[in-house]
PDB file of N, CA and C in Angstrom:
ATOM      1  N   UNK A   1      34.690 123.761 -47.032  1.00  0.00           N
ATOM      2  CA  UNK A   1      34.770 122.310 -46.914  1.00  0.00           C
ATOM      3  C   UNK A   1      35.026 121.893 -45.463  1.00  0.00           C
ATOM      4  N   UNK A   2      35.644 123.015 -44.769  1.00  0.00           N
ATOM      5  CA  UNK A   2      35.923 122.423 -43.181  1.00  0.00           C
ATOM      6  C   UNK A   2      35.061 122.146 -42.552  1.00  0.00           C
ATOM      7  N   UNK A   3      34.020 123.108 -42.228  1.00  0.00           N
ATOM      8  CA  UNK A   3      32.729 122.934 -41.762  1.00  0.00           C
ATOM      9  C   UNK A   3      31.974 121.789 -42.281  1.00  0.00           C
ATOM     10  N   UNK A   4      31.763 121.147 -43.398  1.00  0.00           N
ATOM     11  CA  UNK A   4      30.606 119.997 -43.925  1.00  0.00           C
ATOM     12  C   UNK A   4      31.759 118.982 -43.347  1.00  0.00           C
ATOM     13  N   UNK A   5      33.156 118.967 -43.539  1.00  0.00           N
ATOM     14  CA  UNK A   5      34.090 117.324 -42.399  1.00  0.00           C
ATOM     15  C   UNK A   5      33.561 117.749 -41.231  1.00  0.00           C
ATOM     16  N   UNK A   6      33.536 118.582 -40.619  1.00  0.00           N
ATOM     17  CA  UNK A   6      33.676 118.442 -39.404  1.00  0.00           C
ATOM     18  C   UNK A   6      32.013 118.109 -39.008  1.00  0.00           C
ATOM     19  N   UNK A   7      30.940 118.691 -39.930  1.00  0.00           N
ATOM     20  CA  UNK A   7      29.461 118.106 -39.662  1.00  0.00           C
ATOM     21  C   UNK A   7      29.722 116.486 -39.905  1.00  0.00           C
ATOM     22  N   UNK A   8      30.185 116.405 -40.643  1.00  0.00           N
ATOM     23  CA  UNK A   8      30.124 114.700 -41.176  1.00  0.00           C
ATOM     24  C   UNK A   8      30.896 113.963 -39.938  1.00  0.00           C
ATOM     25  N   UNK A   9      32.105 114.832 -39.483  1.00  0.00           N
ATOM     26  CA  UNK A   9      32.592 113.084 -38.502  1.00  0.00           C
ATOM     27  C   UNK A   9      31.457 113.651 -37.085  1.00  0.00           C
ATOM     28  N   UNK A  10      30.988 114.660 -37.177  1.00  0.00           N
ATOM     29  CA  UNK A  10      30.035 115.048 -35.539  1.00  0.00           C
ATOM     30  C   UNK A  10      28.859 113.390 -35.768  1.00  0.00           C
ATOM     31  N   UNK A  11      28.467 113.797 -37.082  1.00  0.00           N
ATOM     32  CA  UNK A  11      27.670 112.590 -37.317  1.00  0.00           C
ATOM     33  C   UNK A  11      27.736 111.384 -37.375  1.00  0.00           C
ATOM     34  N   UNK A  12      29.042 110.911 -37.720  1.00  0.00           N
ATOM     35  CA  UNK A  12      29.585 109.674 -37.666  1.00  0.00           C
ATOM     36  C   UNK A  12      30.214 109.266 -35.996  1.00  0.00           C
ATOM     37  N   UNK A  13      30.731 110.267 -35.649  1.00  0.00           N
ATOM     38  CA  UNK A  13      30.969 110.261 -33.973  1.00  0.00           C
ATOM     39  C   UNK A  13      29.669 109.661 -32.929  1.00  0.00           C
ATOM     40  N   UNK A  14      28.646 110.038 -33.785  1.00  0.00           N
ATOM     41  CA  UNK A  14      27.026 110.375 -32.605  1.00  0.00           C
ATOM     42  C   UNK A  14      26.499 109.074 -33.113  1.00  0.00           C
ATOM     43  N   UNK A  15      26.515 108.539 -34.345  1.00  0.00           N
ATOM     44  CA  UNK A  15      25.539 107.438 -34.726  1.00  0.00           C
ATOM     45  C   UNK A  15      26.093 105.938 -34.705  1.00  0.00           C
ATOM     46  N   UNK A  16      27.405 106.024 -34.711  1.00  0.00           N
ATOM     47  CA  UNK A  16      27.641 104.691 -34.598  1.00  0.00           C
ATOM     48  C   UNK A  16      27.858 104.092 -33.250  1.00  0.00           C
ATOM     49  N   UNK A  17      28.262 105.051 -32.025  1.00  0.00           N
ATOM     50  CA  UNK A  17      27.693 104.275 -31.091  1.00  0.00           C
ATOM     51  C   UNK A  17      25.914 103.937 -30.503  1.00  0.00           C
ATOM     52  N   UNK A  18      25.285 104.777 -30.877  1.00  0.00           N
ATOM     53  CA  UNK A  18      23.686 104.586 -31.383  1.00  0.00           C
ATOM     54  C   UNK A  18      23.806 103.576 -32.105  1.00  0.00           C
ATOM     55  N   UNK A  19      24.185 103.189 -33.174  1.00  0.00           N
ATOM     56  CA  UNK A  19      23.855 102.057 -34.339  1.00  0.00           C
ATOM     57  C   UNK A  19      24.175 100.813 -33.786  1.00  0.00           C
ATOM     58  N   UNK A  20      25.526 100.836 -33.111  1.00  0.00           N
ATOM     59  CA  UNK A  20      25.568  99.531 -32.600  1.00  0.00           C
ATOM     60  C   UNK A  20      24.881  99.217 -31.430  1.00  0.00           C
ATOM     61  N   UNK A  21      24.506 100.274 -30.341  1.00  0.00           N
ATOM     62  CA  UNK A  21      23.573  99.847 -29.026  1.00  0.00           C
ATOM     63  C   UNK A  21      21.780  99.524 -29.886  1.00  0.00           C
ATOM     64  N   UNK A  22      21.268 100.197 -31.108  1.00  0.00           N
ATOM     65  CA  UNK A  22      20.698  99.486 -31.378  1.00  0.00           C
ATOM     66  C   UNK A  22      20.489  97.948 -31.843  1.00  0.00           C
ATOM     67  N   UNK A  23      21.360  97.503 -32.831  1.00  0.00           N
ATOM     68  CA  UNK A  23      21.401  96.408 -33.727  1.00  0.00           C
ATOM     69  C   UNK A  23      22.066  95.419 -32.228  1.00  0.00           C
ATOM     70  N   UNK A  24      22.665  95.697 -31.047  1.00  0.00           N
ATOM     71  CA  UNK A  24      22.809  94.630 -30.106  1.00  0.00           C
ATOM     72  C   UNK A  24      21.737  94.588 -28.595  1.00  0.00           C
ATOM     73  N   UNK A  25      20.894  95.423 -29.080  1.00  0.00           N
ATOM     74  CA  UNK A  25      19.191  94.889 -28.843  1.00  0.00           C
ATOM     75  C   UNK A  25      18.146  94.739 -29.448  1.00  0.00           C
ATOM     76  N   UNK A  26      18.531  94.326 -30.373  1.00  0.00           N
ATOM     77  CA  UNK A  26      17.731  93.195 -31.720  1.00  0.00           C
ATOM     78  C   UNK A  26      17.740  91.979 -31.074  1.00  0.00           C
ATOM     79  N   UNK A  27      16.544  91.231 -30.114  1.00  0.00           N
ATOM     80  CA  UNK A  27      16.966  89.865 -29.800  1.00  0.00           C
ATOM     81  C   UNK A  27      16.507  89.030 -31.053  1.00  0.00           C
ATOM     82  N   UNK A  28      15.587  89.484 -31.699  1.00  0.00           N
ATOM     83  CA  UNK A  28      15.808  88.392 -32.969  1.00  0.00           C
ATOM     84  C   UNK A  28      17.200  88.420 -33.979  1.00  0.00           C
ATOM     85  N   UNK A  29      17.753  89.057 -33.874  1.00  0.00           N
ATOM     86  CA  UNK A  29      19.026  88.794 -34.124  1.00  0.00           C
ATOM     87  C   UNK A  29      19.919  87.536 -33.754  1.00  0.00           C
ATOM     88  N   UNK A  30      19.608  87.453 -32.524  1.00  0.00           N
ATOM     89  CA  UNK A  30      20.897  86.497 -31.358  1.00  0.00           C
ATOM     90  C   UNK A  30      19.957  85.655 -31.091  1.00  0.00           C
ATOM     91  N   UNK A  31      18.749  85.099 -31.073  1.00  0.00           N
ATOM     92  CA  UNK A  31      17.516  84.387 -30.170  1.00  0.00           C
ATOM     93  C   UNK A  31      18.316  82.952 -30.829  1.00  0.00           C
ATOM     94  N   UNK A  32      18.304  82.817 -31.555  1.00  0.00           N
ATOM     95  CA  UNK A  32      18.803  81.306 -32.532  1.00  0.00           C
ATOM     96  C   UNK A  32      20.352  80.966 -31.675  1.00  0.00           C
ATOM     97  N   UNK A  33      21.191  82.347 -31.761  1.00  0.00           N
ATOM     98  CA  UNK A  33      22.449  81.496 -31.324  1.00  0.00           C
ATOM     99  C   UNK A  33      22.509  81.356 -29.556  1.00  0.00           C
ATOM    100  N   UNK A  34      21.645  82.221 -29.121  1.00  0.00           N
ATOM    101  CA  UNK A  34      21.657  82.015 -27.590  1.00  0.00           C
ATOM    102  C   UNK A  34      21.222  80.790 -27.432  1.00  0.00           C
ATOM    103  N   UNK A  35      19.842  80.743 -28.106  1.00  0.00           N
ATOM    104  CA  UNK A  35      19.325  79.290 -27.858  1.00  0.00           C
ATOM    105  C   UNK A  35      20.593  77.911 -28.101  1.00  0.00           C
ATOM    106  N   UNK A  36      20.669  78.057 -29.074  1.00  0.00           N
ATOM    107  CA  UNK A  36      21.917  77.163 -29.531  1.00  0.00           C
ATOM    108  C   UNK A  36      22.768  76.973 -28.251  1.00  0.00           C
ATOM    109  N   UNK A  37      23.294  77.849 -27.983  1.00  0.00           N
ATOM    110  CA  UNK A  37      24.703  77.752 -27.083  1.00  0.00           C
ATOM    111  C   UNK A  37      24.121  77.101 -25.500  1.00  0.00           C
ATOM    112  N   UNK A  38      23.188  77.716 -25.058  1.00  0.00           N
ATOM    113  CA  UNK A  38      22.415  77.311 -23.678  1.00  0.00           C
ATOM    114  C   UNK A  38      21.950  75.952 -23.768  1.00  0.00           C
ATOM    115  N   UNK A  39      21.454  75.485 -25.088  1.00  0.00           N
ATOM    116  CA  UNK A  39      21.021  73.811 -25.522  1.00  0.00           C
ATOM    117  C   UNK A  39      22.410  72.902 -25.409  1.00  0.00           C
ATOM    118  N   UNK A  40      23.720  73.528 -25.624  1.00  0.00           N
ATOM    119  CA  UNK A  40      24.965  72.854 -26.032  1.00  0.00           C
ATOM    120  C   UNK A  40      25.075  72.262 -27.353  1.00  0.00           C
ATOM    121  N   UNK A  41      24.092  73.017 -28.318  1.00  0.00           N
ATOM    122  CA  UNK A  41      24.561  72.552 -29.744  1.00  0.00           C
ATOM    123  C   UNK A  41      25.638  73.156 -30.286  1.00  0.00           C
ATOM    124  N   UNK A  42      26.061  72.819 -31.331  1.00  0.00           N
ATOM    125  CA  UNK A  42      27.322  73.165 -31.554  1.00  0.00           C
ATOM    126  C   UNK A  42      26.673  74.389 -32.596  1.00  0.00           C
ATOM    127  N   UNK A  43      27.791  75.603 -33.133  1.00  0.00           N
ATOM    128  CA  UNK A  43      27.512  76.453 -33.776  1.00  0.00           C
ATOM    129  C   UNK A  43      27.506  76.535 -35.524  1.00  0.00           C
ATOM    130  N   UNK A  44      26.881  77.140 -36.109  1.00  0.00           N
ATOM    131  CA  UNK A  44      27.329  77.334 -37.713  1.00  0.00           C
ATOM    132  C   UNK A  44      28.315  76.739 -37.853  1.00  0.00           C
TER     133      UNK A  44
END
């Protein structure tokens, strides 16, 4: 069992900073609220 934790957090260690540098260069993600904020509309 030591070996498959220790594969599992190597994997969880390696992908979630990958996961989040992907999903925060998604500009269709943010395109709506950038726009928003640079216009001075107010938010959600």
């Amino acid at each position: 069992m030591g070996v498959k934790l220790e594969i599992l957090r190597m994997f969880l260690y390696l992908s979630f900073p990958v996961a989040v540098f992907w999903v925060s260069n998604q500009a269709e993600l943010f395109q709506r609220h950038v726009i928003d904020r640079k216009l001075g509309r107010p938010g959600d």
